[in-house]
Protein backbone atom coordinates (compact mmCIF):
# COMPACT_ATOMS: atom_id res chain seq x y z
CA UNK A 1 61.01 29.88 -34.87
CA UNK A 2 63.96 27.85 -33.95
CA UNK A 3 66.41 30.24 -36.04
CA UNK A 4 65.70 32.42 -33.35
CA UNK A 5 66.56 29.84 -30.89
CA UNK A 6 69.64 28.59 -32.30
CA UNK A 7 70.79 32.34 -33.07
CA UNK A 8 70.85 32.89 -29.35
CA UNK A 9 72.31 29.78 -28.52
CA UNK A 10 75.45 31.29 -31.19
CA UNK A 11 75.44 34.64 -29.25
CA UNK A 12 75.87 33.17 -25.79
CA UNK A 13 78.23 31.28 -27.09
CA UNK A 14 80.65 33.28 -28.85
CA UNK A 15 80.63 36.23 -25.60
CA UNK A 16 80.16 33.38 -22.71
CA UNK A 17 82.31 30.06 -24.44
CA UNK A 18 80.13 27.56 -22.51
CA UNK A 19 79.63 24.07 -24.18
CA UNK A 20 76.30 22.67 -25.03
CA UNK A 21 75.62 18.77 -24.71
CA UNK A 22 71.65 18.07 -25.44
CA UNK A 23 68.83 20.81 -26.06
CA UNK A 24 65.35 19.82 -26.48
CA UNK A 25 62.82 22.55 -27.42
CA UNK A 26 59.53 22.08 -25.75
CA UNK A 27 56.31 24.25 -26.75
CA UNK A 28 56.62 26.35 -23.13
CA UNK A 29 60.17 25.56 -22.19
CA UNK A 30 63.58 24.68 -23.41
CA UNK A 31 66.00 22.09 -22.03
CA UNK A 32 70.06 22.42 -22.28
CA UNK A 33 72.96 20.67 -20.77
CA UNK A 34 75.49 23.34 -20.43
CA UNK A 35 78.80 23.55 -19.43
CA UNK A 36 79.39 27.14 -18.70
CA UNK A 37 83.41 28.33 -19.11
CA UNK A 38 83.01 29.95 -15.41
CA UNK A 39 79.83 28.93 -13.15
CA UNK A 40 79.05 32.06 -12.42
CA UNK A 41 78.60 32.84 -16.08
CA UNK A 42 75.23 30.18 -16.26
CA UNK A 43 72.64 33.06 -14.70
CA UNK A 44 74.20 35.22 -17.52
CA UNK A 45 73.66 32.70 -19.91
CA UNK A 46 70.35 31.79 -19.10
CA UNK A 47 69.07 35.31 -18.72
CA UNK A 48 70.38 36.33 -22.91
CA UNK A 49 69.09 32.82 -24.00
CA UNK A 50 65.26 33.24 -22.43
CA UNK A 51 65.24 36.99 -22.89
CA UNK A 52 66.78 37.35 -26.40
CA UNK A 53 64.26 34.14 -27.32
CA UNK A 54 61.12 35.26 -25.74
CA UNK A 55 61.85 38.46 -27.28
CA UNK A 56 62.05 36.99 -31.07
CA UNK A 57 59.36 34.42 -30.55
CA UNK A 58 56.36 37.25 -29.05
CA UNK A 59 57.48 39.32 -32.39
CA UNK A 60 57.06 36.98 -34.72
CA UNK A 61 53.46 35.84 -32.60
CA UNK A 62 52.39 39.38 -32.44
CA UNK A 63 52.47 38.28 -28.37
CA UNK A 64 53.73 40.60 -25.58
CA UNK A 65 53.23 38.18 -22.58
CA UNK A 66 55.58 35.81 -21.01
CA UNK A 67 56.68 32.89 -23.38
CA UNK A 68 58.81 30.51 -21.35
CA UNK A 69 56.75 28.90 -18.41
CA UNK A 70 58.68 29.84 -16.25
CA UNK A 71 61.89 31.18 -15.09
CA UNK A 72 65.28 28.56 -14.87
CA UNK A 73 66.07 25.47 -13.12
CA UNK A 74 69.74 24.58 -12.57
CA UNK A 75 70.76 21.87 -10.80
CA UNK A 76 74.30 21.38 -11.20
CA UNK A 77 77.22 18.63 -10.49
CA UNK A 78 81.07 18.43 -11.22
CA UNK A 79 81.86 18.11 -15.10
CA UNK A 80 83.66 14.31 -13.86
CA UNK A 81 80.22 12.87 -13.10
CA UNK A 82 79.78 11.10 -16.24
CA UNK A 83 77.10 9.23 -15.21
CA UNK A 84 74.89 12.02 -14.25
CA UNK A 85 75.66 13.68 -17.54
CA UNK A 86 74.30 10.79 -19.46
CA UNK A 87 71.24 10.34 -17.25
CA UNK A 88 70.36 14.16 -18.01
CA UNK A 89 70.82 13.38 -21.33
CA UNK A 90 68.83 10.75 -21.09
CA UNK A 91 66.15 12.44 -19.49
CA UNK A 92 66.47 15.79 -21.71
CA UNK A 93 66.05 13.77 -24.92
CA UNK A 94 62.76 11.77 -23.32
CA UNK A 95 60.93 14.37 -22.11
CA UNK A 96 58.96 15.31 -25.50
CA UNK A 97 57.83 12.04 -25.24
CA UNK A 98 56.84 12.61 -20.83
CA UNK A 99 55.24 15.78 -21.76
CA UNK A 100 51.81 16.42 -23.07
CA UNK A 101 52.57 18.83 -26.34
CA UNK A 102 50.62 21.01 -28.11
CA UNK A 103 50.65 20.11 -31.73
CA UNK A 104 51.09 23.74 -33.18
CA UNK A 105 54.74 23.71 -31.59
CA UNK A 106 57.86 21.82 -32.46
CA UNK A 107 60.30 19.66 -30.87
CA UNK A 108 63.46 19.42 -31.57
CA UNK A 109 66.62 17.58 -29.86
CA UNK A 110 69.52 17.80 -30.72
CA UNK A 111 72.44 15.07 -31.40
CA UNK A 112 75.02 15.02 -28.46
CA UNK A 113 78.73 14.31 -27.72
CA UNK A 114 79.91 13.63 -24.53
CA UNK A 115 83.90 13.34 -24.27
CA UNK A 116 85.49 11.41 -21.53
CA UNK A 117 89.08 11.80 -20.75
């Protein structure tokens, strides 16, 4: 199932050019740290990410409901807050461990660079 993920992830990237920091894939939700090339591109990013994904993941479920809990949540800052950065990190990579999973999904996060100028 994460192919599909991760083959999205490649799409948005190579027609938006937004960097990813951290992902974590949650049974009912996904978390990213993005850095989108133009804010106004993250809505447009979201949307192909969580509709290409749902998409894939009902197919291969034989599901036609909604897969995602629910829809995004963005709460952005400046790209110089470094510290905020690394506390989303932080919490991004921790929350497999906050939230209750079900065992017949996966979790995966992934390894992340941060530069600082």
């Amino acid at each position: 199932m994460s192919g599909g993920l991760f083959y999205a992830i490649k799409k948005a990237l190579d027609k938006y050019g937004f960097k990813l920091y951290a992902l974590c894939i949650l049974s009912n939700h996904v978390h990213y740290l993005i850095e989108p090339a133009a804010h106004q591109d993250l809505p447009k990013i979201m949307h192909l990410l969580n509709w290409y994904t749902a998409m894939c993941f009902n197919r291969m479920l034989n599901r036609t409901e909604h897969f995602w809990e629910k829809r995004y949540y963005c709460d952005g800052f400046p790209p110089t807050d470094t510290q905020r950065a690394l506390n989303t990190v932080s919490y991004i990579h921790g929350n497999p461990k906050a939230a209750p999973m079900r065992q017949s999904f996966f979790t995966i996060s992934a390894i992340t660079v941060v530069t600082m100028d």
